[in-house]
N, C-alpha and C. Protein backbone atom coordinates (compact mmCIF):
# COMPACT_ATOMS: atom_id res chain seq x y z
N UNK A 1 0.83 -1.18 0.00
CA UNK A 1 0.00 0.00 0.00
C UNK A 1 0.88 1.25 0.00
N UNK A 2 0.46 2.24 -0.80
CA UNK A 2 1.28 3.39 -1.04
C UNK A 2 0.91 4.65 -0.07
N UNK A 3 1.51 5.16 0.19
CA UNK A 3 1.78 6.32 1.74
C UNK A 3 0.87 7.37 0.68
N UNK A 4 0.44 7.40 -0.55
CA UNK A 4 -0.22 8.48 -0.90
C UNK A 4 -1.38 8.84 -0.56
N UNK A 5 -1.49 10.17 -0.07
CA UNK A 5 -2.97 9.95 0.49
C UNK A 5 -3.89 10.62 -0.20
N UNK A 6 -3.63 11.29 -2.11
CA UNK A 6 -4.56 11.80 -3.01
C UNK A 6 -4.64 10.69 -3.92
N UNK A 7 -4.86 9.56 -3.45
CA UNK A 7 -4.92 8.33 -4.51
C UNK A 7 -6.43 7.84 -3.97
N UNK A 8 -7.50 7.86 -4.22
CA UNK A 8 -8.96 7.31 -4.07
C UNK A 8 -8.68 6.33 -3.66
N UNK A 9 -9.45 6.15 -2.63
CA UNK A 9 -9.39 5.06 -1.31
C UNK A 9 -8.06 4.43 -0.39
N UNK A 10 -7.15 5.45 -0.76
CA UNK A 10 -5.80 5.14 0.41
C UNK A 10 -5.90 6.04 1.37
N UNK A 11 -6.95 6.89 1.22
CA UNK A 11 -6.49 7.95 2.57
C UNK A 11 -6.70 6.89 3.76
N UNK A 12 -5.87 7.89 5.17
CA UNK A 12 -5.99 7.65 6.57
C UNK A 12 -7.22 8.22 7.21
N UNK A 13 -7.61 7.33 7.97
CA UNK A 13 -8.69 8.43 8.71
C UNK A 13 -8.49 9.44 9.33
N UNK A 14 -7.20 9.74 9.62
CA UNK A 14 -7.24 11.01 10.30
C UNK A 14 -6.67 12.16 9.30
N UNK A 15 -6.77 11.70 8.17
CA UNK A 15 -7.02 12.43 6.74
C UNK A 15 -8.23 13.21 6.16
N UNK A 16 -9.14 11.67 6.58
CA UNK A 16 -10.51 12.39 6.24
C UNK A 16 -11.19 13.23 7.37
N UNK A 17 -10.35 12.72 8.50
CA UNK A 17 -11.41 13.66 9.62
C UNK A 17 -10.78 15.40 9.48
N UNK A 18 -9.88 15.11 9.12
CA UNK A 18 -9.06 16.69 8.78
C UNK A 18 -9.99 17.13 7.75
N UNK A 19 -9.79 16.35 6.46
CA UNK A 19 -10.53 17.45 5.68
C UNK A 19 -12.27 17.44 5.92
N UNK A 20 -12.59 16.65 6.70
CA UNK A 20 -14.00 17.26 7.09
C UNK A 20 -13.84 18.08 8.05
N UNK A 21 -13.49 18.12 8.99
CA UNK A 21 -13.42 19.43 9.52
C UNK A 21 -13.19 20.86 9.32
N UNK A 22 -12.26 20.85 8.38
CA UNK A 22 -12.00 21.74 7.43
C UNK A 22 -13.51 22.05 6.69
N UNK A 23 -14.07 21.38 6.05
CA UNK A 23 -14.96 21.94 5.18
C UNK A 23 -16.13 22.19 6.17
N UNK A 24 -16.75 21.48 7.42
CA UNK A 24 -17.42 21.80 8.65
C UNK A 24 -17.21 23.45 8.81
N UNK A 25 -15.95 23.86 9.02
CA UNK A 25 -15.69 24.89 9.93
C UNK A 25 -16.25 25.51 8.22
N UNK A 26 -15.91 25.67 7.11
CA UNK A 26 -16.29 26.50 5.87
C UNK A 26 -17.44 26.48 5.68
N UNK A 27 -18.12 25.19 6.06
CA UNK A 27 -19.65 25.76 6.05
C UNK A 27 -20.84 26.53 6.81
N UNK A 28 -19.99 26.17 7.72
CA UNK A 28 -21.10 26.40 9.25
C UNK A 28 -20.00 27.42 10.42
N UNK A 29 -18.93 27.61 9.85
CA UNK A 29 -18.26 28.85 10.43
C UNK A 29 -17.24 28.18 11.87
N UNK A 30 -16.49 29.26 12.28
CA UNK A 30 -16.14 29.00 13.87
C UNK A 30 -16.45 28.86 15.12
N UNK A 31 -17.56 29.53 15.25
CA UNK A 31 -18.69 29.89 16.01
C UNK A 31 -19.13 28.39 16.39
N UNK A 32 -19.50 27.90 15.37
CA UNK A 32 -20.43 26.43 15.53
C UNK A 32 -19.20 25.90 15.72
N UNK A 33 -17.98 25.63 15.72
CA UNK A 33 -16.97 24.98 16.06
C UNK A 33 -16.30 24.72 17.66
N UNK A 34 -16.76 26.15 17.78
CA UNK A 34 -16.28 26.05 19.48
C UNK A 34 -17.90 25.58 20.10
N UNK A 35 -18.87 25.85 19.58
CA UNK A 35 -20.14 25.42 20.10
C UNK A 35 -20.02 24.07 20.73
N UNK A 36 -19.22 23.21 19.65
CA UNK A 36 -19.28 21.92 19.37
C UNK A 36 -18.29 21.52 20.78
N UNK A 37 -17.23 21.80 20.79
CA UNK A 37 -16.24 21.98 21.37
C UNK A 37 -16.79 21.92 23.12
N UNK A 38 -17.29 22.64 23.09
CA UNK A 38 -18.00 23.31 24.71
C UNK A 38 -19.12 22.04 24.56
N UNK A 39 -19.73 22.20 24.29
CA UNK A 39 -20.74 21.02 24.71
C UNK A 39 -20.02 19.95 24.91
N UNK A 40 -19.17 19.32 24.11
CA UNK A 40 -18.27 17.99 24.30
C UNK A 40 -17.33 18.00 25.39
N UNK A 41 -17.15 18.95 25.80
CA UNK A 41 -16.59 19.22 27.50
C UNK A 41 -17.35 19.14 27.98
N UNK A 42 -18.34 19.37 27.84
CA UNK A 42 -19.76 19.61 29.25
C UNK A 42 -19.74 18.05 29.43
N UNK A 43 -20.06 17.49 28.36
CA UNK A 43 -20.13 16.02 28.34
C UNK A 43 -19.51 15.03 28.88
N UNK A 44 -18.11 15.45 28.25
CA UNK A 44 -17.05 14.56 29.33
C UNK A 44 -17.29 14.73 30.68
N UNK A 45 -17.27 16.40 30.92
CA UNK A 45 -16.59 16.34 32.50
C UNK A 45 -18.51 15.78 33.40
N UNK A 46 -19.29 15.77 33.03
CA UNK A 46 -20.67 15.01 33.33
C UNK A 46 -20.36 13.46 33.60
N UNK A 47 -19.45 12.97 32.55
CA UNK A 47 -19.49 11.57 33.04
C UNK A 47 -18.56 11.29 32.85
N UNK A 48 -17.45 11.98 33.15
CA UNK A 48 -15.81 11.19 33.82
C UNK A 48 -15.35 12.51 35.04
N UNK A 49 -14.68 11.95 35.76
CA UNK A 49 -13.38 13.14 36.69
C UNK A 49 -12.26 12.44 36.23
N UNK A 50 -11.21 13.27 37.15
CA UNK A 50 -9.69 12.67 37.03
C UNK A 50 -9.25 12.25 38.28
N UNK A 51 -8.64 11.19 38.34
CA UNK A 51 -8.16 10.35 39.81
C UNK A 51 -6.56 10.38 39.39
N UNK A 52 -5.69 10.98 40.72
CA UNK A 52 -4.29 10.75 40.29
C UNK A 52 -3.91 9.85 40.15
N UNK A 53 -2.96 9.28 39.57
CA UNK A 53 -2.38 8.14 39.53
C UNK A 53 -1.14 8.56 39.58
N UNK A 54 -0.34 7.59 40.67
CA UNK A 54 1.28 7.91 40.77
C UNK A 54 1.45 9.01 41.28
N UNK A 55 2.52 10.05 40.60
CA UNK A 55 3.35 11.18 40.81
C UNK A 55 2.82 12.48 40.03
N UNK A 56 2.67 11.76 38.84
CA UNK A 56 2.35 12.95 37.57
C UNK A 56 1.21 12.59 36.26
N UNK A 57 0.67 11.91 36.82
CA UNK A 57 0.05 11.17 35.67
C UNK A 57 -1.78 11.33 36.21
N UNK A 58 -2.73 11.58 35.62
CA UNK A 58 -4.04 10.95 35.57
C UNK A 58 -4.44 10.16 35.09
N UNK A 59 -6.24 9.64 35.82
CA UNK A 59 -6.70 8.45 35.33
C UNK A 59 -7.82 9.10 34.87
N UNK A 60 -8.76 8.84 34.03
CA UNK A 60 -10.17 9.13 33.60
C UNK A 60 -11.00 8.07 33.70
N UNK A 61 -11.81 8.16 35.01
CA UNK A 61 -12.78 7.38 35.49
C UNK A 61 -13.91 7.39 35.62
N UNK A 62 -15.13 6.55 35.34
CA UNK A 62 -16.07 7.02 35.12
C UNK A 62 -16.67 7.57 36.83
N UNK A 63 -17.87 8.58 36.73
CA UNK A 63 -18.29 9.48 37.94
C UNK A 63 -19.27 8.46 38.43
N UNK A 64 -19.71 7.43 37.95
CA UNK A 64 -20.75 6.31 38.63
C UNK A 64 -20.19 5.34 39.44
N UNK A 65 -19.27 5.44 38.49
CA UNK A 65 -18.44 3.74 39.11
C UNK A 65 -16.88 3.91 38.68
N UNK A 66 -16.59 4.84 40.22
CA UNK A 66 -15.31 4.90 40.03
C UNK A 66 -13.88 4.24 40.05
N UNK A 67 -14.66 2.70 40.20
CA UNK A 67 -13.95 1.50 39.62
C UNK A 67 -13.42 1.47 38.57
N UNK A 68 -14.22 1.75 37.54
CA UNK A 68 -13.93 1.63 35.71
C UNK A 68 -13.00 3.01 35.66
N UNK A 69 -11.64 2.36 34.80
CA UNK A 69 -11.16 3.06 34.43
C UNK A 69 -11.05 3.64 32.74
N UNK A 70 -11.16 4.63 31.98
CA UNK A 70 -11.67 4.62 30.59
C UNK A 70 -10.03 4.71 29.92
N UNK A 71 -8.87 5.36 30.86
CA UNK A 71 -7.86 5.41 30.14
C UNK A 71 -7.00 7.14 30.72
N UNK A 72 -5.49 7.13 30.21
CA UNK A 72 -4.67 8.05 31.11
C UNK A 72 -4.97 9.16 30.45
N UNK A 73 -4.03 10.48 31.06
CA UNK A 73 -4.20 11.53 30.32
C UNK A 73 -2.91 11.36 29.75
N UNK A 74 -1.63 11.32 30.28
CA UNK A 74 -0.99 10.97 29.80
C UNK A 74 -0.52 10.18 28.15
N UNK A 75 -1.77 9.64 27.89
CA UNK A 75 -1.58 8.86 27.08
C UNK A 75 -1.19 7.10 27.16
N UNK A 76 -0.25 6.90 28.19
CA UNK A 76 0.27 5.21 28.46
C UNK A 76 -0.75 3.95 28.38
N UNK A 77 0.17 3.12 27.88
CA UNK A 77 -1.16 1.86 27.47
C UNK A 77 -1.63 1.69 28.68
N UNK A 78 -3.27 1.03 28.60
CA UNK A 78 -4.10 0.68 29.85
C UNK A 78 -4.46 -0.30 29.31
N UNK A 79 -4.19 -1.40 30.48
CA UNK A 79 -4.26 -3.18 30.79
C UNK A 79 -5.39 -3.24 31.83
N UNK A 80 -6.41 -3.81 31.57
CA UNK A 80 -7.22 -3.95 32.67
C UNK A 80 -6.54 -5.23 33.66
């Protein structure tokens, strides 16, 4: 498979999510962009907090059952 990503049907998805966003923000402006933005925070922080983990690191856990863990901020793999 060739790394080109203007060849019909090789793009990456995080190719296409770029250029839809791109054309999102051209149709419907910036405005509706941060709209989007803010609500999807409201969302998260509704049904996750952050629990430290370690020294320097967070956990994102759900606010029901703060057993389940969804994954770091950090980024580092999570092994249940």
């Amino acid at each position: 498979m060739k790394n080109n990503n203007d060849s019909f049907g090789r793009m990456k998805r995080r190719e296409w999510g770029r250029r839809g966003g791109k054309a999102t923000v051209k149709k419907h402006g910036i405005e509706h962009m941060r709209k989007i933005g803010k609500r999807g925070a409201a969302t998260f922080h509704k049904l996750y907090t952050l629990q430290p983990v370690g020294l320097n690191d967070f956990a994102i856990v759900k606010r029901k059952d703060p057993r389940i863990v969804i994954g770091f901020l950090s980024g580092k793999a999570f092994s249940e």
